[in-house]
PDB file of N, CA and C in Angstrom:
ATOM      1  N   UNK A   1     111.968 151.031 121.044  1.00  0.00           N
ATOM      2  CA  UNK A   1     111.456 149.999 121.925  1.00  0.00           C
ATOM      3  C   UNK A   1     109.954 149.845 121.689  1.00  0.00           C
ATOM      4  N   UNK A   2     109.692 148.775 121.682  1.00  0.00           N
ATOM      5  CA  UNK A   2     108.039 148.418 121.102  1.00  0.00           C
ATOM      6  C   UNK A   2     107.160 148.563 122.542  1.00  0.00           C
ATOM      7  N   UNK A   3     105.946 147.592 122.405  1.00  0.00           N
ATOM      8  CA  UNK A   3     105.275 147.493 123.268  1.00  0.00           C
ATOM      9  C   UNK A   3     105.288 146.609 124.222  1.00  0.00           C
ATOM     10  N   UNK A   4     105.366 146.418 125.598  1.00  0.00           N
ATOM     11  CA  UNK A   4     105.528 145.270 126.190  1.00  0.00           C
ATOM     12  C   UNK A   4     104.316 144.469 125.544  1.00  0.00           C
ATOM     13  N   UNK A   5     104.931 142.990 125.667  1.00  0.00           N
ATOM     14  CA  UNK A   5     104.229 141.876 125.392  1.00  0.00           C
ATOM     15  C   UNK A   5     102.760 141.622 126.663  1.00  0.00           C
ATOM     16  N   UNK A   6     101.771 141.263 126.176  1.00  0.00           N
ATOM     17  CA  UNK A   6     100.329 140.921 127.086  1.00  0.00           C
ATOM     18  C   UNK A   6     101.427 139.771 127.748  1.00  0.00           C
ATOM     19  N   UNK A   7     100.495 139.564 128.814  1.00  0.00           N
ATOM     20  CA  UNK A   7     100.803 138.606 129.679  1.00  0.00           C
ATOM     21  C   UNK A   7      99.307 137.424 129.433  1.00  0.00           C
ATOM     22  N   UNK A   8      99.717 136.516 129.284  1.00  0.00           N
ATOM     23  CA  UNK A   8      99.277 135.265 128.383  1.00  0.00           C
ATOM     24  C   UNK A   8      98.840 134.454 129.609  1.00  0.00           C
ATOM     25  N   UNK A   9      98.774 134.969 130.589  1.00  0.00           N
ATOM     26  CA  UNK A   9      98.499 133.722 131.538  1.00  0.00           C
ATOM     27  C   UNK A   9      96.845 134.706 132.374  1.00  0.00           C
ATOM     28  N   UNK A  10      96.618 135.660 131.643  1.00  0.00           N
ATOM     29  CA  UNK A  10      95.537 136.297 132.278  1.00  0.00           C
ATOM     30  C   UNK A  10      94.521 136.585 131.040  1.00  0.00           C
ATOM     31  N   UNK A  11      94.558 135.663 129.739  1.00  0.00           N
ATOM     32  CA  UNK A  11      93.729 136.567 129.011  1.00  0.00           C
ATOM     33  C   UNK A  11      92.534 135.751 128.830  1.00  0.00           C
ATOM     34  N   UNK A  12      91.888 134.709 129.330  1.00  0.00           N
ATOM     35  CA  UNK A  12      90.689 134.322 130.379  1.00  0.00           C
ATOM     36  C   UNK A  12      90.476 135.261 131.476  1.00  0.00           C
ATOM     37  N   UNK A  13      90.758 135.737 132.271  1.00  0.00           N
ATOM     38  CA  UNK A  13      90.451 136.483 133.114  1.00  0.00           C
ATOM     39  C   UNK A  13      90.517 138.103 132.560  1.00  0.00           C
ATOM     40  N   UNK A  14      91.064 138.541 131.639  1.00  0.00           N
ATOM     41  CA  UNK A  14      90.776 139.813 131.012  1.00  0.00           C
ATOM     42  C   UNK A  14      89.233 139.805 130.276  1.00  0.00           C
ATOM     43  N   UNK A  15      88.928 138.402 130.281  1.00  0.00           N
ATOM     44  CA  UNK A  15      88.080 138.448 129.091  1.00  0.00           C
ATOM     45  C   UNK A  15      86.614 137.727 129.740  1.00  0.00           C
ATOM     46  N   UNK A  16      86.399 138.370 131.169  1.00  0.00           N
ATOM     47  CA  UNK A  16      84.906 137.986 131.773  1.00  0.00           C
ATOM     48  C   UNK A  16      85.209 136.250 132.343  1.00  0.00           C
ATOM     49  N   UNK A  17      86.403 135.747 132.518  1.00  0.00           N
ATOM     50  CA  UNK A  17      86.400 134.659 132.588  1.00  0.00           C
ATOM     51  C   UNK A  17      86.635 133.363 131.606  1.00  0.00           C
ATOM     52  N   UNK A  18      86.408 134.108 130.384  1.00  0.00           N
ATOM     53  CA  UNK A  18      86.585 133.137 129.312  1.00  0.00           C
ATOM     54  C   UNK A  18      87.764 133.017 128.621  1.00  0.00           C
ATOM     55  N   UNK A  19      87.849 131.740 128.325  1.00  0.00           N
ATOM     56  CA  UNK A  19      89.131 131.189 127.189  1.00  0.00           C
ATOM     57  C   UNK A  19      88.583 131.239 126.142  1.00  0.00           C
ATOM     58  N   UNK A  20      88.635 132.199 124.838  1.00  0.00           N
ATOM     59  CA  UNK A  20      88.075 131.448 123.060  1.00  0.00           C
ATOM     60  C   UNK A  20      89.373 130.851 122.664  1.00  0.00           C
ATOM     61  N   UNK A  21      89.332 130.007 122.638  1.00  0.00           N
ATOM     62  CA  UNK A  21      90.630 128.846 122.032  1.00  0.00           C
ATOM     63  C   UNK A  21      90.528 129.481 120.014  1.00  0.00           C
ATOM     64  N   UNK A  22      89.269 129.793 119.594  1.00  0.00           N
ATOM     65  CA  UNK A  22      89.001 130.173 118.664  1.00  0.00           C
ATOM     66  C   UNK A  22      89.803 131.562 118.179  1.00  0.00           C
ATOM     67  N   UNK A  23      89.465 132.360 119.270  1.00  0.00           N
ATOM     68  CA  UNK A  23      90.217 133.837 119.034  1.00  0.00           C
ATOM     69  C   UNK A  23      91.598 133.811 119.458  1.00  0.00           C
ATOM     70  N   UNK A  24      91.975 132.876 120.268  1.00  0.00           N
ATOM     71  CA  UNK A  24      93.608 132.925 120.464  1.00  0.00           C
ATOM     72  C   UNK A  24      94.389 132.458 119.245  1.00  0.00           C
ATOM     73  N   UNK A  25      93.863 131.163 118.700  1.00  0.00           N
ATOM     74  CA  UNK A  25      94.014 130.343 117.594  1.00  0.00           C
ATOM     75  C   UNK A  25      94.679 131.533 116.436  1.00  0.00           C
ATOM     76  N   UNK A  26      93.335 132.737 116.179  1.00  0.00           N
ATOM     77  CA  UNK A  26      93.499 133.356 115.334  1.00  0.00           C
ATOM     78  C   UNK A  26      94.303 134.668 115.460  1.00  0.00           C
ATOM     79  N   UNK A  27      94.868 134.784 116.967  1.00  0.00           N
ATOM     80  CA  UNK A  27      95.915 135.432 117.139  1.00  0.00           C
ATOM     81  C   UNK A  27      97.071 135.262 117.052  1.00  0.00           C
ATOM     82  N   UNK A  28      97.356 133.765 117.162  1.00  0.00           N
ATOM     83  CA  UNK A  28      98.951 133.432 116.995  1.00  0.00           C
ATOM     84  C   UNK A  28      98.560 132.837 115.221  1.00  0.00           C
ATOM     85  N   UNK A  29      97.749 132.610 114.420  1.00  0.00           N
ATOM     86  CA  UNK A  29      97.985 132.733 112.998  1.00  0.00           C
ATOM     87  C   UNK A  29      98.216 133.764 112.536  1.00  0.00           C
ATOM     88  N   UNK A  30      97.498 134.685 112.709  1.00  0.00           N
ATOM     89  CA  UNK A  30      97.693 136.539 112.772  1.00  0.00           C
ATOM     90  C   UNK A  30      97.792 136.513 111.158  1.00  0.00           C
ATOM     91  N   UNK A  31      97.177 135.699 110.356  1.00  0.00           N
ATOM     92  CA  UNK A  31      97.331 136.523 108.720  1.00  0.00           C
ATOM     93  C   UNK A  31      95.349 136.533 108.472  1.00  0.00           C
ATOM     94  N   UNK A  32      94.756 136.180 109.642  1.00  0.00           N
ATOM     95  CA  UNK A  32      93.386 136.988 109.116  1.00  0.00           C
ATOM     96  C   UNK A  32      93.107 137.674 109.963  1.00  0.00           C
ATOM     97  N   UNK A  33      93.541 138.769 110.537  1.00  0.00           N
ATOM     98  CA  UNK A  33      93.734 139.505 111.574  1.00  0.00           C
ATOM     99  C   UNK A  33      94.471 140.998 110.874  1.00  0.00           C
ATOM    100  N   UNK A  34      93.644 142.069 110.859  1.00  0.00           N
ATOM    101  CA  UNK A  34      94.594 143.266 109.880  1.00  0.00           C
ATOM    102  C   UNK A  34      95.686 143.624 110.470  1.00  0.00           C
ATOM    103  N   UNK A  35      96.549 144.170 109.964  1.00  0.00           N
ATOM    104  CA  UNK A  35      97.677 144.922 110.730  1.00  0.00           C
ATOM    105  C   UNK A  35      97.816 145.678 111.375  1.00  0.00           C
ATOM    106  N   UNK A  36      98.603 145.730 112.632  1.00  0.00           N
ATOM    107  CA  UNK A  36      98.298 147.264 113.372  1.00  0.00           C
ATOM    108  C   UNK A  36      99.682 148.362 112.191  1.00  0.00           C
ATOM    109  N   UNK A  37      99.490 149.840 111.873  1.00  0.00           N
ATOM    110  CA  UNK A  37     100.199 150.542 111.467  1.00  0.00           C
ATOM    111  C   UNK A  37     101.483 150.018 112.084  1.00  0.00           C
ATOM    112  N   UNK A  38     102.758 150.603 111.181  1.00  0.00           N
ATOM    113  CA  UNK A  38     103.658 150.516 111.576  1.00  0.00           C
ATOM    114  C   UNK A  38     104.355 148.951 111.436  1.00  0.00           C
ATOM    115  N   UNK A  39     105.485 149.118 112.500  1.00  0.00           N
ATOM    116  CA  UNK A  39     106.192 147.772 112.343  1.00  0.00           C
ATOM    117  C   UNK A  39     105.827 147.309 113.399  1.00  0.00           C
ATOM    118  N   UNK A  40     105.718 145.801 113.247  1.00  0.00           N
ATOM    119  CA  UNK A  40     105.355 144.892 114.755  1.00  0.00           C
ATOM    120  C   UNK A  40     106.360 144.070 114.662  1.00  0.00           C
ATOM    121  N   UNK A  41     107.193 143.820 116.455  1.00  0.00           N
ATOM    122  CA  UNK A  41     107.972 142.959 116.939  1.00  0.00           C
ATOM    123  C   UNK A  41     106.882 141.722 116.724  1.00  0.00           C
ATOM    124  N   UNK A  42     106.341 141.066 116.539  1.00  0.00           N
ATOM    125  CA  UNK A  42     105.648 140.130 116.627  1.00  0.00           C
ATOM    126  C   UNK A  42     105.355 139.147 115.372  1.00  0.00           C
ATOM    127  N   UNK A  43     105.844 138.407 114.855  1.00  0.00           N
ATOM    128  CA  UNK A  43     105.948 138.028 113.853  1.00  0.00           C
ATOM    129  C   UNK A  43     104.939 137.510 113.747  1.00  0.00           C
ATOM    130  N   UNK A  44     103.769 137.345 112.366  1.00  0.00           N
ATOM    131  CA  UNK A  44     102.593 136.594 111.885  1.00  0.00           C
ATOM    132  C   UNK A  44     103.082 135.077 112.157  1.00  0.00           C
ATOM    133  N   UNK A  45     102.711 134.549 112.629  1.00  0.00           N
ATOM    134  CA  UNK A  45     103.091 132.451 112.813  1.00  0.00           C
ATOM    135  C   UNK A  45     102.222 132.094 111.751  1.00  0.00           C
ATOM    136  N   UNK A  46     101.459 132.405 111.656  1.00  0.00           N
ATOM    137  CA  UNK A  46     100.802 131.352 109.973  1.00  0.00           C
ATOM    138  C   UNK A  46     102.081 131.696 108.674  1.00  0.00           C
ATOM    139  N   UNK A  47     102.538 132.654 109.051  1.00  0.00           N
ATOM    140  CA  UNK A  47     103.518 133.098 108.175  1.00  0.00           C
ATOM    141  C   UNK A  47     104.574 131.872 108.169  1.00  0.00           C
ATOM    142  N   UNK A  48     105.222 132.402 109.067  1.00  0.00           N
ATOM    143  CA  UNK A  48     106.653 131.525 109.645  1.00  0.00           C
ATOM    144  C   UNK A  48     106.360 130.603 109.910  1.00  0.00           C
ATOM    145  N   UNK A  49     104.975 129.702 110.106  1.00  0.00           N
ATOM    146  CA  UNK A  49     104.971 127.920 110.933  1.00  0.00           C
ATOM    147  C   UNK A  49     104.723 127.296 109.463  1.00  0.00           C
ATOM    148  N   UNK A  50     104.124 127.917 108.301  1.00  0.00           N
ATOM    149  CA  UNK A  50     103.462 127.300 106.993  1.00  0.00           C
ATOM    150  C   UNK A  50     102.082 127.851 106.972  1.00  0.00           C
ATOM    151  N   UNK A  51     101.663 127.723 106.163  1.00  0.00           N
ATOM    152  CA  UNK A  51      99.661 128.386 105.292  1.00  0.00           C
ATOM    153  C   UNK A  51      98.823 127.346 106.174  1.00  0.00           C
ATOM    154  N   UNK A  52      98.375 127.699 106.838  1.00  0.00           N
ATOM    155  CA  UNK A  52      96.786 126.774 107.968  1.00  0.00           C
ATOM    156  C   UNK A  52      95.824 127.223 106.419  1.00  0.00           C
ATOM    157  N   UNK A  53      95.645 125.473 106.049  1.00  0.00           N
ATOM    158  CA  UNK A  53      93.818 125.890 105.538  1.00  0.00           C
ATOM    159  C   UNK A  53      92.699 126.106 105.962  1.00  0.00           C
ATOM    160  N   UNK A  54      91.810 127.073 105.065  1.00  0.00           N
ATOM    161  CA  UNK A  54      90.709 127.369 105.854  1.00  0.00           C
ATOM    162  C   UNK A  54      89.695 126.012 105.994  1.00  0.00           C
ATOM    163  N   UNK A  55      90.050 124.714 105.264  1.00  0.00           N
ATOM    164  CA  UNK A  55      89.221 123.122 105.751  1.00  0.00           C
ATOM    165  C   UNK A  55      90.036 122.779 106.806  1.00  0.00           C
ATOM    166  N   UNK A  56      89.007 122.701 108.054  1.00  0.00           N
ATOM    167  CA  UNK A  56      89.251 122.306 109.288  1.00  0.00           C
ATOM    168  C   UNK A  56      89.736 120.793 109.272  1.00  0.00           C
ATOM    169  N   UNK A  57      89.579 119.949 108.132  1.00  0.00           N
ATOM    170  CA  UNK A  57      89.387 118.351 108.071  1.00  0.00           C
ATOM    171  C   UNK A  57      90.912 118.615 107.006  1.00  0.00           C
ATOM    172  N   UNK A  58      91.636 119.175 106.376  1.00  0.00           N
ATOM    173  CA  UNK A  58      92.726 119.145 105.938  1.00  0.00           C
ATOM    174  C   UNK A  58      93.697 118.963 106.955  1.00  0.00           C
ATOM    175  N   UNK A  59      95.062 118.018 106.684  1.00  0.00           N
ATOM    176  CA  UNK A  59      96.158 117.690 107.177  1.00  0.00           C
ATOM    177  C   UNK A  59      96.937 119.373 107.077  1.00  0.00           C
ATOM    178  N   UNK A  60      97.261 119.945 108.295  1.00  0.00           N
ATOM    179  CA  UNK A  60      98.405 120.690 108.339  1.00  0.00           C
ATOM    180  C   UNK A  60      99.066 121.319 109.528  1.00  0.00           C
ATOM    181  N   UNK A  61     100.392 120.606 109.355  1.00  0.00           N
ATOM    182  CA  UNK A  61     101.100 121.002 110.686  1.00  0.00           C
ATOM    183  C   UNK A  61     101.415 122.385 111.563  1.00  0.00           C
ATOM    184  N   UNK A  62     101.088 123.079 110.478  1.00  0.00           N
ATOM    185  CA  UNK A  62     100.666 124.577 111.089  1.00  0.00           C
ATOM    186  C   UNK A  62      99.630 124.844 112.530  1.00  0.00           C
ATOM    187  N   UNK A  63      98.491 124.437 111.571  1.00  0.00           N
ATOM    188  CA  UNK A  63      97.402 123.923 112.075  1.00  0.00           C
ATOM    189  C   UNK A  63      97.271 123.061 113.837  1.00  0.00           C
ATOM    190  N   UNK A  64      97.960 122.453 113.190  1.00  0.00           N
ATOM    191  CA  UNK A  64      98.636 121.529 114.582  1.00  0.00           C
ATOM    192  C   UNK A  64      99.343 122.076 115.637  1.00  0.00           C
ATOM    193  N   UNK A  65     100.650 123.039 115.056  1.00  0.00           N
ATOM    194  CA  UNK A  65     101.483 123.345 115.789  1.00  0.00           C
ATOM    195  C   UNK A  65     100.733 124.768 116.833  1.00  0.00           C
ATOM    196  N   UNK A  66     100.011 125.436 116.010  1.00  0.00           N
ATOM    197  CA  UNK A  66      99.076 126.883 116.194  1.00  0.00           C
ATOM    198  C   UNK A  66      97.896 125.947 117.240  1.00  0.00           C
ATOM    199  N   UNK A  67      97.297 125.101 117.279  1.00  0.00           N
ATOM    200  CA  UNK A  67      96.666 124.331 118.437  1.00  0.00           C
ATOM    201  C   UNK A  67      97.390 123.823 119.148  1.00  0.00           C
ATOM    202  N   UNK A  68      98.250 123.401 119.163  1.00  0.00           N
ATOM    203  CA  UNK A  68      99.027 122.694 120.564  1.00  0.00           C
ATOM    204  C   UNK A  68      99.647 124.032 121.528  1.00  0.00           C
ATOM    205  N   UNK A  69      99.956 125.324 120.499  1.00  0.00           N
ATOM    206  CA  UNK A  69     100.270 126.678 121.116  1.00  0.00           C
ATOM    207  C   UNK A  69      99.192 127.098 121.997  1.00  0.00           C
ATOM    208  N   UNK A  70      98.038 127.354 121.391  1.00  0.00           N
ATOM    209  CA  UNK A  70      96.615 127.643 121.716  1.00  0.00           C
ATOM    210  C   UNK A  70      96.045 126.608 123.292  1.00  0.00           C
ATOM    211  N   UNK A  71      96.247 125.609 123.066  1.00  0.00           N
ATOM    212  CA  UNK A  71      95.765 124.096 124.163  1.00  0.00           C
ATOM    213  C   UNK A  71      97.231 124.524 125.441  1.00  0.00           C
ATOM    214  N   UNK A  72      98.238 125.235 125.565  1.00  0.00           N
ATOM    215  CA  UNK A  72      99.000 125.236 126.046  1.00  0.00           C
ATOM    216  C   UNK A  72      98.608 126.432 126.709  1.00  0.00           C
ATOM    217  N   UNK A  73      98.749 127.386 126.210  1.00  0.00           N
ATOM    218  CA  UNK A  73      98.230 128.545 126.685  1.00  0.00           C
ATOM    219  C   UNK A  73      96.938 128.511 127.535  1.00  0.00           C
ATOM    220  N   UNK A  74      95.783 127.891 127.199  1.00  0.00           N
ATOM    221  CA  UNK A  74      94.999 127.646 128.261  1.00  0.00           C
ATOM    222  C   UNK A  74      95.000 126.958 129.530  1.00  0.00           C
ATOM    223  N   UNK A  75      96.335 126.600 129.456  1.00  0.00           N
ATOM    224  CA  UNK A  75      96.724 125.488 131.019  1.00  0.00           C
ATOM    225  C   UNK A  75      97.444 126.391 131.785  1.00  0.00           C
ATOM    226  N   UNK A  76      97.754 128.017 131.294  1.00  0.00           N
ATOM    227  CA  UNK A  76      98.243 129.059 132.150  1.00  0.00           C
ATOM    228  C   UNK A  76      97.757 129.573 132.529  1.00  0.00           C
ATOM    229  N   UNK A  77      96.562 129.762 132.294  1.00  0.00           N
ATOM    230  CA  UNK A  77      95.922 130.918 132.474  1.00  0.00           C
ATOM    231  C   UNK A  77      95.359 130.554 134.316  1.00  0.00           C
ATOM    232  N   UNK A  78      95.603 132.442 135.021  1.00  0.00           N
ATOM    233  CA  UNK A  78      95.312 132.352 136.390  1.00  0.00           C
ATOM    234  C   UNK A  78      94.534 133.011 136.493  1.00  0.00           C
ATOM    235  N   UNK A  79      93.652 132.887 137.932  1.00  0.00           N
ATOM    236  CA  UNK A  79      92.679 133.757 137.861  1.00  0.00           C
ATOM    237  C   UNK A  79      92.842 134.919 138.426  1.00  0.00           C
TER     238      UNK A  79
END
């Protein structure tokens, strides 16, 4: 049995109040982010959604899909 999952609706309020849309972004891409040891229940999404380029002005639905995740997640968050 792994680790329970964070609870996603407090991690503005874990974090002094703040949302980084930036650092969440790069948590649900999770391939520039090192690995924790071992095996993770948590699958990399830049993996499985398609390759996000590192040009912010490139077309990619990854990209898209990993921000609309990110823009969603900040409409949960409680205080």
């Amino acid at each position: 049995m792994g680790e329970a999952p964070i609870d996603l609706t407090t991690i503005a309020r874990e974090n002094g109040g703040e949302f980084s849309s930036p650092d969440v972004f790069a948590a649900i891409e999770g391939t520039k982010m090192p690995r924790a040891h071992g095996v993770s229940e948590m699958p990399v999404w830049g993996e499985v959604i398609g390759p996000v380029s590192d040009d912010p002005f490139e077309d990619s639905p990854a990209r898209d899909a990993i921000t609309l995740l990110t823009e969603y997640i900040l409409t949960i968050q409680r205080d």
